[in-house]
C-alpha atoms as a PDB file:
ATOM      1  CA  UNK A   1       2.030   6.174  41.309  1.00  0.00           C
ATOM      2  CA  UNK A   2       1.035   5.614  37.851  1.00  0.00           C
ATOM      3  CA  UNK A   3      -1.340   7.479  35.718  1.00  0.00           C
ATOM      4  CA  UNK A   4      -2.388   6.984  32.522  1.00  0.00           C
ATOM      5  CA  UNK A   5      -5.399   8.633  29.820  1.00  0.00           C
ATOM      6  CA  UNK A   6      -5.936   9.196  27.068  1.00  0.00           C
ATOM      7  CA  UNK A   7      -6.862  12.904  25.241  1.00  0.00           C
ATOM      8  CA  UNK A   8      -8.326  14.028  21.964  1.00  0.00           C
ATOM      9  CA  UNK A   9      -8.278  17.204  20.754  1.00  0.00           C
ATOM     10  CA  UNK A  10      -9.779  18.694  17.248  1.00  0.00           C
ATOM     11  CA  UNK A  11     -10.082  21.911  15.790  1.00  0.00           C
ATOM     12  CA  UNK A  12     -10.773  23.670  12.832  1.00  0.00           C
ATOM     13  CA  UNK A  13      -7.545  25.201  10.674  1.00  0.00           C
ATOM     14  CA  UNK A  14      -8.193  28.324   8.574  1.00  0.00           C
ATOM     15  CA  UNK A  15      -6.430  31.560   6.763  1.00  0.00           C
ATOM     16  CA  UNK A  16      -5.092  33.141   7.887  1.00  0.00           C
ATOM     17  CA  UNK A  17      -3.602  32.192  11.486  1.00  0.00           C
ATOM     18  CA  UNK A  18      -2.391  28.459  10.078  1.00  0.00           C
ATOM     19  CA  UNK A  19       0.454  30.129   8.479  1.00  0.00           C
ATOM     20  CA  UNK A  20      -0.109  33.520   7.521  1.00  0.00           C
ATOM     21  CA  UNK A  21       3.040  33.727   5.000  1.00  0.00           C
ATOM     22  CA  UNK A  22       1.383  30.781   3.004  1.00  0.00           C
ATOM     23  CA  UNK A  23      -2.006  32.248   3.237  1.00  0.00           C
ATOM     24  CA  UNK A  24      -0.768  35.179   1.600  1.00  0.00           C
ATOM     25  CA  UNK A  25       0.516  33.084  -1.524  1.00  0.00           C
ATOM     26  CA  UNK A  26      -2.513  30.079  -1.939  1.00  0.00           C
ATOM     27  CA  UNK A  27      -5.946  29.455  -0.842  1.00  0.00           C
ATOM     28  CA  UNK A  28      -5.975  26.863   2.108  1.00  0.00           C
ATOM     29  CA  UNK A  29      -9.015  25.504   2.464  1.00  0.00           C
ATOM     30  CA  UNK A  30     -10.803  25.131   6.214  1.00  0.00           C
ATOM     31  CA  UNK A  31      -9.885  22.093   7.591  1.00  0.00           C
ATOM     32  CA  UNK A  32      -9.573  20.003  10.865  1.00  0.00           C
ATOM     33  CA  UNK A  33      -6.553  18.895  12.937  1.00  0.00           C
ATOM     34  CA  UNK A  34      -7.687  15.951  14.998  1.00  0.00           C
ATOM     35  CA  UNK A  35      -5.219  14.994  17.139  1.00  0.00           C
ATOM     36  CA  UNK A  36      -5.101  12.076  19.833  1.00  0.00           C
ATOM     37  CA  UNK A  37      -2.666  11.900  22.794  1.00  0.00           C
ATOM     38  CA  UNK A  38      -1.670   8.804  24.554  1.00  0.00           C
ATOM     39  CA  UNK A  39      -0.398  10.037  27.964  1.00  0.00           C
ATOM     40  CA  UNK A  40       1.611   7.670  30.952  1.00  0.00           C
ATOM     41  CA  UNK A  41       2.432   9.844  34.300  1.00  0.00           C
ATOM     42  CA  UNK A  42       4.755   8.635  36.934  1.00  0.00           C
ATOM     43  CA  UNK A  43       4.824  10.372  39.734  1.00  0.00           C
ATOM     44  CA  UNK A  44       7.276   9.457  42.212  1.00  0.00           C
ATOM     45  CA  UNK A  45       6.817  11.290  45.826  1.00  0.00           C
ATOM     46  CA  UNK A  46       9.076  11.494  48.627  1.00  0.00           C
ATOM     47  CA  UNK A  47       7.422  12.215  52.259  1.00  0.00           C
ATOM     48  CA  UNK A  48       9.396  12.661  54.950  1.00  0.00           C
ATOM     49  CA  UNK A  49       7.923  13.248  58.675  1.00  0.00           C
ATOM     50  CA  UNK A  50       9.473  16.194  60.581  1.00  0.00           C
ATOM     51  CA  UNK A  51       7.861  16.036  63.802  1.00  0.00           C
ATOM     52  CA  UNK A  52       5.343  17.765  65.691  1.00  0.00           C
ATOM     53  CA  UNK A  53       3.029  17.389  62.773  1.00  0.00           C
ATOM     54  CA  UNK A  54       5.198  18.474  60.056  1.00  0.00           C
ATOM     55  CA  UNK A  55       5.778  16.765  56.821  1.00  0.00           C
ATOM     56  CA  UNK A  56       8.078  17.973  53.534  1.00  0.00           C
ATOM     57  CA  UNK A  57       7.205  16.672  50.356  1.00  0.00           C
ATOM     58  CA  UNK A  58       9.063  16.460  47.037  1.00  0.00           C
ATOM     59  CA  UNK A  59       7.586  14.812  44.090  1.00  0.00           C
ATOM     60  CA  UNK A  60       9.002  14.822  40.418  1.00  0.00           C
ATOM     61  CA  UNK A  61       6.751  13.262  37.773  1.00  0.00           C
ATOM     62  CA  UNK A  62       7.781  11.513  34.351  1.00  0.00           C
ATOM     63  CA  UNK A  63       5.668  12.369  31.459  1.00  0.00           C
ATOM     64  CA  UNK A  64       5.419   9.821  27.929  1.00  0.00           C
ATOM     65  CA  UNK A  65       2.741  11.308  24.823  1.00  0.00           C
ATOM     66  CA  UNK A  66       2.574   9.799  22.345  1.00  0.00           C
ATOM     67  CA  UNK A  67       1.008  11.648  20.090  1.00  0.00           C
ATOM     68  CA  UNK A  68      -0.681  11.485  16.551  1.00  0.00           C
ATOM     69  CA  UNK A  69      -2.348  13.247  14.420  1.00  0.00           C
ATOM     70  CA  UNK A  70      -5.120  13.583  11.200  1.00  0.00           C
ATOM     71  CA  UNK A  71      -5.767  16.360   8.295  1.00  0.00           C
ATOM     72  CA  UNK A  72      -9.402  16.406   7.387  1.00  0.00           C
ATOM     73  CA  UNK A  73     -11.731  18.466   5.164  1.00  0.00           C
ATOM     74  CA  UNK A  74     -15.180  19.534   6.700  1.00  0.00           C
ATOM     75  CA  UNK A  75     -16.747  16.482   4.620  1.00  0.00           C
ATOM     76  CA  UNK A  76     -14.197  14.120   6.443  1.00  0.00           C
ATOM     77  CA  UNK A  77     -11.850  13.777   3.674  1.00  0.00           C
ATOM     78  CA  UNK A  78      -7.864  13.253   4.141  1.00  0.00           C
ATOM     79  CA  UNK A  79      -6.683  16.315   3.530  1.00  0.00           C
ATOM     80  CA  UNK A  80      -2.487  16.882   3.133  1.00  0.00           C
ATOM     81  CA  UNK A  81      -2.197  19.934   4.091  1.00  0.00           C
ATOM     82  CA  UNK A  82       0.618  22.387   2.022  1.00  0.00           C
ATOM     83  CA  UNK A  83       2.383  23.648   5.795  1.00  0.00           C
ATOM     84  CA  UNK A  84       3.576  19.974   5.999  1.00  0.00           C
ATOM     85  CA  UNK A  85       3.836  19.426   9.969  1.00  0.00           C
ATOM     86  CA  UNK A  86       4.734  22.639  11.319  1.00  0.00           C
ATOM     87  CA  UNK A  87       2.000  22.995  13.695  1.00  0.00           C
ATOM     88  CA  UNK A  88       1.176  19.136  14.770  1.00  0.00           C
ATOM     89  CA  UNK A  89       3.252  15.392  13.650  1.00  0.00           C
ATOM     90  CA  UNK A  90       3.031  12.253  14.998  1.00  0.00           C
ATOM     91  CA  UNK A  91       6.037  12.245  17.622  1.00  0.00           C
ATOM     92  CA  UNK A  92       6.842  10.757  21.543  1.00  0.00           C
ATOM     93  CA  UNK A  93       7.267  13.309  24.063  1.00  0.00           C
ATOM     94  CA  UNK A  94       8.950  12.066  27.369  1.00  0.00           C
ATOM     95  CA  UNK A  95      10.789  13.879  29.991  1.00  0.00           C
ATOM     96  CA  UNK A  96      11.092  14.859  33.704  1.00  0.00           C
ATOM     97  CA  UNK A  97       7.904  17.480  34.461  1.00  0.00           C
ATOM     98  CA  UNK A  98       7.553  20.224  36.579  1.00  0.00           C
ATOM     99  CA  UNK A  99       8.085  18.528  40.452  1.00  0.00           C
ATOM    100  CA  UNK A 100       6.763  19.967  43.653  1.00  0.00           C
ATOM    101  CA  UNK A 101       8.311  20.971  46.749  1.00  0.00           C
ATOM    102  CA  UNK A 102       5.917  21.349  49.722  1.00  0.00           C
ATOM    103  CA  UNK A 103       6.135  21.325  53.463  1.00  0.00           C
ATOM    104  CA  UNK A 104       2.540  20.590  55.140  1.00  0.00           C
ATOM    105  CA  UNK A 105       1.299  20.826  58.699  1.00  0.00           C
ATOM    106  CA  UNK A 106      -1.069  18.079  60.326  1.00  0.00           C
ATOM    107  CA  UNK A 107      -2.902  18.460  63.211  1.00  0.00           C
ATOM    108  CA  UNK A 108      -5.715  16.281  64.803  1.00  0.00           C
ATOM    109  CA  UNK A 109      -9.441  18.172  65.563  1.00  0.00           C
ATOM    110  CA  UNK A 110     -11.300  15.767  67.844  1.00  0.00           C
ATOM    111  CA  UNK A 111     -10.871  12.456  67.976  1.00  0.00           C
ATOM    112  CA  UNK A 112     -11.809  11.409  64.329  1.00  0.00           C
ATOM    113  CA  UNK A 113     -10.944  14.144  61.992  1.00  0.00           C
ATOM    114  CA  UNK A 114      -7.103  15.385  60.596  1.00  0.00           C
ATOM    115  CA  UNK A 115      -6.637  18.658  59.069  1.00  0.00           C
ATOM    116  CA  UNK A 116      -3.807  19.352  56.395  1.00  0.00           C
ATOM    117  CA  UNK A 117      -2.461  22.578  55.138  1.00  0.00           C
ATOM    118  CA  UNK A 118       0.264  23.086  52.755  1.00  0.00           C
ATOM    119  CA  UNK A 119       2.569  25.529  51.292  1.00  0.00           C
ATOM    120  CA  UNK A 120       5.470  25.047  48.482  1.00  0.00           C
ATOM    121  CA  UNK A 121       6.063  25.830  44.832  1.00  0.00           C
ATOM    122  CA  UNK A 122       6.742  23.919  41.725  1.00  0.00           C
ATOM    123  CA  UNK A 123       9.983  23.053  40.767  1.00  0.00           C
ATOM    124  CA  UNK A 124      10.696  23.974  36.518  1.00  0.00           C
ATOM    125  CA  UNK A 125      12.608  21.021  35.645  1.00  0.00           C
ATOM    126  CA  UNK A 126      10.153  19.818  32.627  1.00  0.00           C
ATOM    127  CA  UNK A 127      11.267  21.198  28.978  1.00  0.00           C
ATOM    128  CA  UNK A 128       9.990  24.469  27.671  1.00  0.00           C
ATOM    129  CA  UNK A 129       9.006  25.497  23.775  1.00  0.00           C
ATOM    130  CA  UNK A 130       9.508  29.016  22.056  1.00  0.00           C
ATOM    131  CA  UNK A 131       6.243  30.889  21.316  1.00  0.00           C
ATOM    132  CA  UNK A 132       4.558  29.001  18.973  1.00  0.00           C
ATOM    133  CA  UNK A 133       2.058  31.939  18.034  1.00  0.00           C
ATOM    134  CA  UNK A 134       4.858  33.540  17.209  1.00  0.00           C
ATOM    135  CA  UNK A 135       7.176  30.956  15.140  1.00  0.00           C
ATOM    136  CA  UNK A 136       3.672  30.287  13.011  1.00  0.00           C
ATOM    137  CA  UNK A 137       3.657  33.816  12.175  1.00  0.00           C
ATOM    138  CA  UNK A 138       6.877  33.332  10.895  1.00  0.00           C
ATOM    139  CA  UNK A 139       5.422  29.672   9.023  1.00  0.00           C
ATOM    140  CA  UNK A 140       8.167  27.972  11.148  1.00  0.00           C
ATOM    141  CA  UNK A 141       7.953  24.551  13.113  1.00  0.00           C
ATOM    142  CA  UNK A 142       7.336  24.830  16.730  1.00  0.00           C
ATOM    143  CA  UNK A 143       5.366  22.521  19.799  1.00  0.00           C
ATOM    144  CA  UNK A 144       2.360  23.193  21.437  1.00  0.00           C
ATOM    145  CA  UNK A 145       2.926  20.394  24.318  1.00  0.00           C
ATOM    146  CA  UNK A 146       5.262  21.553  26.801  1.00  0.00           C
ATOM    147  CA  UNK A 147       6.774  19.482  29.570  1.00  0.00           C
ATOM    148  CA  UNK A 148       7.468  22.391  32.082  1.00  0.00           C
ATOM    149  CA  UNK A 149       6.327  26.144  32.659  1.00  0.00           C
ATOM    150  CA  UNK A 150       9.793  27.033  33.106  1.00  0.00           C
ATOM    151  CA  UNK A 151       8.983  29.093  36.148  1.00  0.00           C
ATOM    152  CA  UNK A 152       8.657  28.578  40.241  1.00  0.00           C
ATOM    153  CA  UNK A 153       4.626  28.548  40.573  1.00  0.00           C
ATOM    154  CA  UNK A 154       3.742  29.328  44.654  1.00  0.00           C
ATOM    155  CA  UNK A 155       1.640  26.478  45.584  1.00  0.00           C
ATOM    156  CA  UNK A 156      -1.112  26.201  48.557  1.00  0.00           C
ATOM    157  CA  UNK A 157      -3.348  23.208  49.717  1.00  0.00           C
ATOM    158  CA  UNK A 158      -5.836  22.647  52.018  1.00  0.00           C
ATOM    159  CA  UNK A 159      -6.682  18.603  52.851  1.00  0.00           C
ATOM    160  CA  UNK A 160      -8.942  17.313  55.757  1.00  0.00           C
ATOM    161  CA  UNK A 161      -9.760  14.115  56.557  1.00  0.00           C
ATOM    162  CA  UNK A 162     -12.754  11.697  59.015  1.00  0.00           C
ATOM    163  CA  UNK A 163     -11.862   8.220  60.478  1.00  0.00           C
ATOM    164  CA  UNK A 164     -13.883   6.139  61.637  1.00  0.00           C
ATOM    165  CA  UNK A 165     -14.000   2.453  62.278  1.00  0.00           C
ATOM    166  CA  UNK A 166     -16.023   2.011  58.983  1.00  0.00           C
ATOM    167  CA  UNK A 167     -17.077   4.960  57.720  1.00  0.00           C
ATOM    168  CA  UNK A 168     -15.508   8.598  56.717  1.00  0.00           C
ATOM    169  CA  UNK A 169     -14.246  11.106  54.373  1.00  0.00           C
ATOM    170  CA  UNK A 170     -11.487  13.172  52.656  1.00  0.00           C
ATOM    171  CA  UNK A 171     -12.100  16.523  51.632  1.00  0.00           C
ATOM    172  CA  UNK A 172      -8.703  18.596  49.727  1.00  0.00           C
ATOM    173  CA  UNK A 173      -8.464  22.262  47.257  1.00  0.00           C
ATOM    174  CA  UNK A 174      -5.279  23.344  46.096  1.00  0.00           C
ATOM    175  CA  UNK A 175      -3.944  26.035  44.121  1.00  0.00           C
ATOM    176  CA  UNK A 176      -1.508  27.500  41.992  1.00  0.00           C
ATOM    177  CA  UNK A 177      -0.774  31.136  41.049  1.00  0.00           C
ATOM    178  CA  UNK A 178       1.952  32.050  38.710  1.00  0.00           C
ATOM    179  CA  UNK A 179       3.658  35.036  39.123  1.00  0.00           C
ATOM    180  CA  UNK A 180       5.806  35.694  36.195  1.00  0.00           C
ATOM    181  CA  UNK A 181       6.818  34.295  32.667  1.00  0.00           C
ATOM    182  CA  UNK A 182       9.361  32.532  31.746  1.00  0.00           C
ATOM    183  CA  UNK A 183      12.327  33.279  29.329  1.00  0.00           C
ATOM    184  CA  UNK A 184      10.221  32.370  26.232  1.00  0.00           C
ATOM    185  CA  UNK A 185       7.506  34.679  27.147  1.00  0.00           C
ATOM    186  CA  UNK A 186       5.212  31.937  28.926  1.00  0.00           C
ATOM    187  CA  UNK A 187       3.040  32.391  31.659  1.00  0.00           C
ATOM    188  CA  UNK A 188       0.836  29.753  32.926  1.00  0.00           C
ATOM    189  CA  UNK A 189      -2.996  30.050  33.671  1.00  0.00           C
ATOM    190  CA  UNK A 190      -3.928  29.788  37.502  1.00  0.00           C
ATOM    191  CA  UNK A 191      -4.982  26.948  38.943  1.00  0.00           C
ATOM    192  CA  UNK A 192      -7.710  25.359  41.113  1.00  0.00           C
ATOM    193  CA  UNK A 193      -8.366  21.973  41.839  1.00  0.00           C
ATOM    194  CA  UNK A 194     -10.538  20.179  44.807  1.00  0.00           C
ATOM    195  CA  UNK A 195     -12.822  17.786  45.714  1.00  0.00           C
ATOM    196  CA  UNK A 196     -14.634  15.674  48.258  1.00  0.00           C
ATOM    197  CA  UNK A 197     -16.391  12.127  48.690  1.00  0.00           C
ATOM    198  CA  UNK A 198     -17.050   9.217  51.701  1.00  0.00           C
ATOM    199  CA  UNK A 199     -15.185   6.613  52.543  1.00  0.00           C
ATOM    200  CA  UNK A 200     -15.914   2.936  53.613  1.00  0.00           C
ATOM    201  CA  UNK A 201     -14.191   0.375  55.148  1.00  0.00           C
ATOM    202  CA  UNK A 202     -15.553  -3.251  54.493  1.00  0.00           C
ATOM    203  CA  UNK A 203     -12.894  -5.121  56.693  1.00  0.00           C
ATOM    204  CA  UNK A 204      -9.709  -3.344  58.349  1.00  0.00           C
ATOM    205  CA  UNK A 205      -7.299  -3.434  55.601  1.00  0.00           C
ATOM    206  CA  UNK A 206      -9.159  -2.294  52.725  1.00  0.00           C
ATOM    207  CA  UNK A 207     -10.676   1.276  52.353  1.00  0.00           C
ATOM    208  CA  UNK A 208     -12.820   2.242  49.598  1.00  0.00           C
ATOM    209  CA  UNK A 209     -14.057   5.651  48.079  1.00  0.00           C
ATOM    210  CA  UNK A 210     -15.964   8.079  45.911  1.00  0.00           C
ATOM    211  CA  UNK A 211     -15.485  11.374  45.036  1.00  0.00           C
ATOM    212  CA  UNK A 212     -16.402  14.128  43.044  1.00  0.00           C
ATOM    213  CA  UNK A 213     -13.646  16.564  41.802  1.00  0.00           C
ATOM    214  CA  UNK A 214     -13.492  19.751  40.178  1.00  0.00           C
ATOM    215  CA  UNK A 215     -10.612  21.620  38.190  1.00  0.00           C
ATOM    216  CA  UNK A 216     -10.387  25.363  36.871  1.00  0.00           C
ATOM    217  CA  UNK A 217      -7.851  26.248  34.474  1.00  0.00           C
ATOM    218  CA  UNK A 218      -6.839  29.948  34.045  1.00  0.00           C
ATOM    219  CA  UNK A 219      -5.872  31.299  30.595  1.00  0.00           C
ATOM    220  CA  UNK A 220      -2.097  30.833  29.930  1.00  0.00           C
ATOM    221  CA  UNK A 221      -0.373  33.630  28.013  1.00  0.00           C
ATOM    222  CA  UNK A 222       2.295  33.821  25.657  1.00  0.00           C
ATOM    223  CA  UNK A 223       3.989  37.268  25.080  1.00  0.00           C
ATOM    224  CA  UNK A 224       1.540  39.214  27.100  1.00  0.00           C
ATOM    225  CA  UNK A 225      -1.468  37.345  24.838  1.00  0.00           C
ATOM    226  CA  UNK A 226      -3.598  35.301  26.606  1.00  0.00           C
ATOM    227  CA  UNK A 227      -5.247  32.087  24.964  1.00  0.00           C
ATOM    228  CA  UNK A 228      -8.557  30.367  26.702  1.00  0.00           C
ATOM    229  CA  UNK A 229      -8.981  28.181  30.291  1.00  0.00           C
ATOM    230  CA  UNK A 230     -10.796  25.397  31.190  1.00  0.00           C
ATOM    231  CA  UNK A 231     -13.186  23.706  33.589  1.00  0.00           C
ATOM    232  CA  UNK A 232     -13.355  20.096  34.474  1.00  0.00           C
ATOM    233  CA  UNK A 233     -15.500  17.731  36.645  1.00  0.00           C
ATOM    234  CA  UNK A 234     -14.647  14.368  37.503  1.00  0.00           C
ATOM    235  CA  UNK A 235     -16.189  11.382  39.120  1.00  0.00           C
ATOM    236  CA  UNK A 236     -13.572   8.739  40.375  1.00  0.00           C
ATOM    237  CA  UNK A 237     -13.442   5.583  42.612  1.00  0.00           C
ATOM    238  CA  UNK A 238     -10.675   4.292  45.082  1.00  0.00           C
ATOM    239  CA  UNK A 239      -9.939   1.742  46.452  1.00  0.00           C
ATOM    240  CA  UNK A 240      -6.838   1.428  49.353  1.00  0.00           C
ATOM    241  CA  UNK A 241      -5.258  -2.044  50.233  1.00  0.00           C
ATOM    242  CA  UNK A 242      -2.816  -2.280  53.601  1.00  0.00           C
ATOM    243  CA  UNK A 243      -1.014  -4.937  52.291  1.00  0.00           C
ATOM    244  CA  UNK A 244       1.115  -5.112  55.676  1.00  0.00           C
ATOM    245  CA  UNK A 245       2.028  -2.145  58.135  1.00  0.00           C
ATOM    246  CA  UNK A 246       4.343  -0.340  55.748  1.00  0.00           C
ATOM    247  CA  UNK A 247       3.312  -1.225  52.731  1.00  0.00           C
ATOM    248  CA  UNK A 248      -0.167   0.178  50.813  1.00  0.00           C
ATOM    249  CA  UNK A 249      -1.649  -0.324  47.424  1.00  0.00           C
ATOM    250  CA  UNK A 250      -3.779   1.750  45.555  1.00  0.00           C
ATOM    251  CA  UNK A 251      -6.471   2.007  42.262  1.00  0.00           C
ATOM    252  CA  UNK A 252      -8.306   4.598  41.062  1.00  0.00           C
ATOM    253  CA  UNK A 253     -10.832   5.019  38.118  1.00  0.00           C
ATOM    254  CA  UNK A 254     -12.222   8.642  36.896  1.00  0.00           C
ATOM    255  CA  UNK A 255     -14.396   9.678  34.269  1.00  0.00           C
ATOM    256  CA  UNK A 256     -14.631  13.326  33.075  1.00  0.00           C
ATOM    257  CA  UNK A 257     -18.608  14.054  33.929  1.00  0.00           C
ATOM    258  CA  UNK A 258     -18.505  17.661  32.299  1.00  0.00           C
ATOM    259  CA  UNK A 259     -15.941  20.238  30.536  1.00  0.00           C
ATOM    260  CA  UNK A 260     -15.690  23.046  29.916  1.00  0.00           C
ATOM    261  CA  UNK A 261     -13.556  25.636  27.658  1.00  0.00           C
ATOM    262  CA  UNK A 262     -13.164  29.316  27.334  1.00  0.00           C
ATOM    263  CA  UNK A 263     -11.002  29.545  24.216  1.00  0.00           C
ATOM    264  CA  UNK A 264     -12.624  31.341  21.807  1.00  0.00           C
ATOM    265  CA  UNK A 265     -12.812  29.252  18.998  1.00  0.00           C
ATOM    266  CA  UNK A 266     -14.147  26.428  21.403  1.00  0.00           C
ATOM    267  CA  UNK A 267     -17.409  26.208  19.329  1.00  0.00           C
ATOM    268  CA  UNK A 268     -14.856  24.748  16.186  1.00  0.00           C
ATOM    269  CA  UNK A 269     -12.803  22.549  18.319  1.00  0.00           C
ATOM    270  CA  UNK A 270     -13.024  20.286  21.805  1.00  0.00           C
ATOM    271  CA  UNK A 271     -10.690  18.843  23.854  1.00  0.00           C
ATOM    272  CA  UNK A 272     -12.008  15.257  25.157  1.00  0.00           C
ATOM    273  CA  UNK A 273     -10.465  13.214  27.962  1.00  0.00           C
ATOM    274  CA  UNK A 274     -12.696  10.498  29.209  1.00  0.00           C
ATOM    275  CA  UNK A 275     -10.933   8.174  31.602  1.00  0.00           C
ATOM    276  CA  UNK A 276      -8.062   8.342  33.558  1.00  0.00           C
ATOM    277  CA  UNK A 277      -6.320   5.035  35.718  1.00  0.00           C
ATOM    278  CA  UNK A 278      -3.976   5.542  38.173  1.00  0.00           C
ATOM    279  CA  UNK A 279      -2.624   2.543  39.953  1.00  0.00           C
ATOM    280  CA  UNK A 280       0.426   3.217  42.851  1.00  0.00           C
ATOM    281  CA  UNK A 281       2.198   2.035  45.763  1.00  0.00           C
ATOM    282  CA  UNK A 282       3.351   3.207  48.781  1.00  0.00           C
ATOM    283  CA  UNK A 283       6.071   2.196  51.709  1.00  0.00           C
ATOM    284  CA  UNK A 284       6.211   3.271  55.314  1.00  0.00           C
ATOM    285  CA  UNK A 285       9.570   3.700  56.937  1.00  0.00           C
ATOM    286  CA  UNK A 286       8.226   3.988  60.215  1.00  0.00           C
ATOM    287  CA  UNK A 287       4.693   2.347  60.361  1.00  0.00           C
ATOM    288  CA  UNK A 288       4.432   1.968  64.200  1.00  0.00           C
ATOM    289  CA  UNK A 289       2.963   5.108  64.675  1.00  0.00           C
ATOM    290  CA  UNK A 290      -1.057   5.133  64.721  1.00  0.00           C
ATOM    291  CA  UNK A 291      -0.897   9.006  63.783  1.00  0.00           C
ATOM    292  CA  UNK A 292       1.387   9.000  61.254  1.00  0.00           C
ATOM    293  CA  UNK A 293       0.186   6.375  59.584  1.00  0.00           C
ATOM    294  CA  UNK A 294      -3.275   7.931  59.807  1.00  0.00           C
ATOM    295  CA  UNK A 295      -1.350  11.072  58.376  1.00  0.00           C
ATOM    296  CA  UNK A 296       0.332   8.832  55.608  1.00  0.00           C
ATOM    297  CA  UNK A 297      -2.726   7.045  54.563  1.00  0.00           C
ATOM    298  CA  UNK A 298      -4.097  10.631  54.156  1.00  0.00           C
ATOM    299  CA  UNK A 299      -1.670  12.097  52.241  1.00  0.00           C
ATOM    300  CA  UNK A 300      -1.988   8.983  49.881  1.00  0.00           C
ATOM    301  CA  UNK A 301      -5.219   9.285  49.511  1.00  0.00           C
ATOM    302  CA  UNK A 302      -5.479  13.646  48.627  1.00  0.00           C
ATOM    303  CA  UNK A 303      -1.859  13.006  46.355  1.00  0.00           C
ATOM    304  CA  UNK A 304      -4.158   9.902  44.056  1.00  0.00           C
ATOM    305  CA  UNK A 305      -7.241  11.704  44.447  1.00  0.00           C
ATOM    306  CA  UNK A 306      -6.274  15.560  43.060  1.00  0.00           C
ATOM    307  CA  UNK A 307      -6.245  15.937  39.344  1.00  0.00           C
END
């Protein structure tokens, strides 16, 4: 599976948190950083039956953002600002993310509906950064954008689905909790994602739906400090070609509907991300079974539809 979006995000700059060493030696004018973030996802995932209902899953994403960024007075003017580019630059990030490691349980209610629950954690193989609160006290480079979280995050999800001949539904939450920091003094926010929408099926190979989603994203803290969360709706469409027995291909389109942030500068700054695509295949090994193929189909369909 392949995601891609794209993110702006613009604030206002002032003495003396930019760089407080410089602030104490010139007057730096308020200004913006405007930034814009091109971002590709690939997100490879491994399923693997166990029997009896059970499934493990492993996935381990790939992450490219490209990233650049503008200096601007409150007038709109180019501004160069005197730090140079130790808070933002124009730079490619790319690297193995934090994967997940789950192991789900299936089971059939009725005749039409399939109920999913899931434990696991996340697995900290995407790069970690140094404090960056703390390096600009110090007027020193560092990175905002991380890769990784650098710690094992418990993870929990909750998926159902309804079959029918032509119409049904999917239905998923998950959730994250971090439990410590990492060995730069990082602690991720808590996380809840989930969402719901009908499904159709014109003719038996292709299955279409809509959905409406909804994330919440806890404060993250750096040194015991914590810095804002965020709240996201989305509206998205999907469509789901069987292109034989073993072999499905999916689309997706979402729009952000509404945001919001909790920082506490948010009224001098937004972060906007209006569309996401996500296109993505997946293979069967053993597509002779009506359940697990029901099961598989689901699991596509929750993985492409959570944020």
């Amino acid at each position: 599976m392949v995601t891609g979006t794209s993110v702006r995000i613009r604030h206002v700059a002032a003495c003396p948190e930019i760089d407080p060493l410089l602030c104490a030696e010139q007057d730096i004018p308020e200004h913006w950083h405007d930034q814009h973030i091109a971002w590709l996802r690939l997100d490879p995932t491994l399923n693997v039956g166990l029997g009896a209902g059970w499934q493990a899953s492993v996935g381990l994403p790939f992450d490219v953002r490209a990233i650049a960024v503008d200096y601007e007075t409150p007038d709109g003017a180019v501004f160069d600002p005197p730090y140079a580019d130790i808070h933002h630059r124009d730079e490619t990030l790319w690297g193995p993310t934090d994967g997940t490691a789950l192991v789900r349980k299936y089971a059939t209610v009725g005749t039409h509906a399939i109920v999913g629950v899931g434990l696991g954690t996340t697995l900290p193989i995407g790069r970690t950064e140094a404090d960056p609160y703390a390096l600009t006290e110090e007027g020193l480079t560092h990175q905002h954008i991380q890769l990784g979280t650098g710690t094992f995050v418990p993870v929990a999800t909750l998926e159902g689905v309804l079959t029918g001949a032509r119409w049904g539904g999917t239905a998923w939450v998950s959730g994250r909790l971090p439990l410590y920091a990492n060995t730069e003094g990082y602690r991720p926010g808590a996380t809840v994602t989930g969402g719901l929408g009908p499904s159709w099926r014109p003719i038996p190979a292709v299955q279409l739906l809509a959905t409406v989603e909804g994330s919440f994203e806890g404060a993250e803290a750096w040194s015991g400090t914590t810095y804002g969360s965020r709240a996201t709706g989305l509206a998205g469409v999907t469509g789901i070609y069987g292109l034989s027995d073993s072999v499905v291909l999916q689309a997706q389109a979402r729009v952000t509907a509404l945001s919001w942030s909790g920082h506490p500068d948010a009224d001098e700054g937004s972060a906007v991300q209006r569309f996401l695509g996500t296109v993505g295949v997946s293979w069967s090994f053993d597509p002779g079974k009506k359940l697990r193929r029901d099961r598989d189909t689901e699991g596509e369909t929750s993985g492409i539809l959570a944020p």
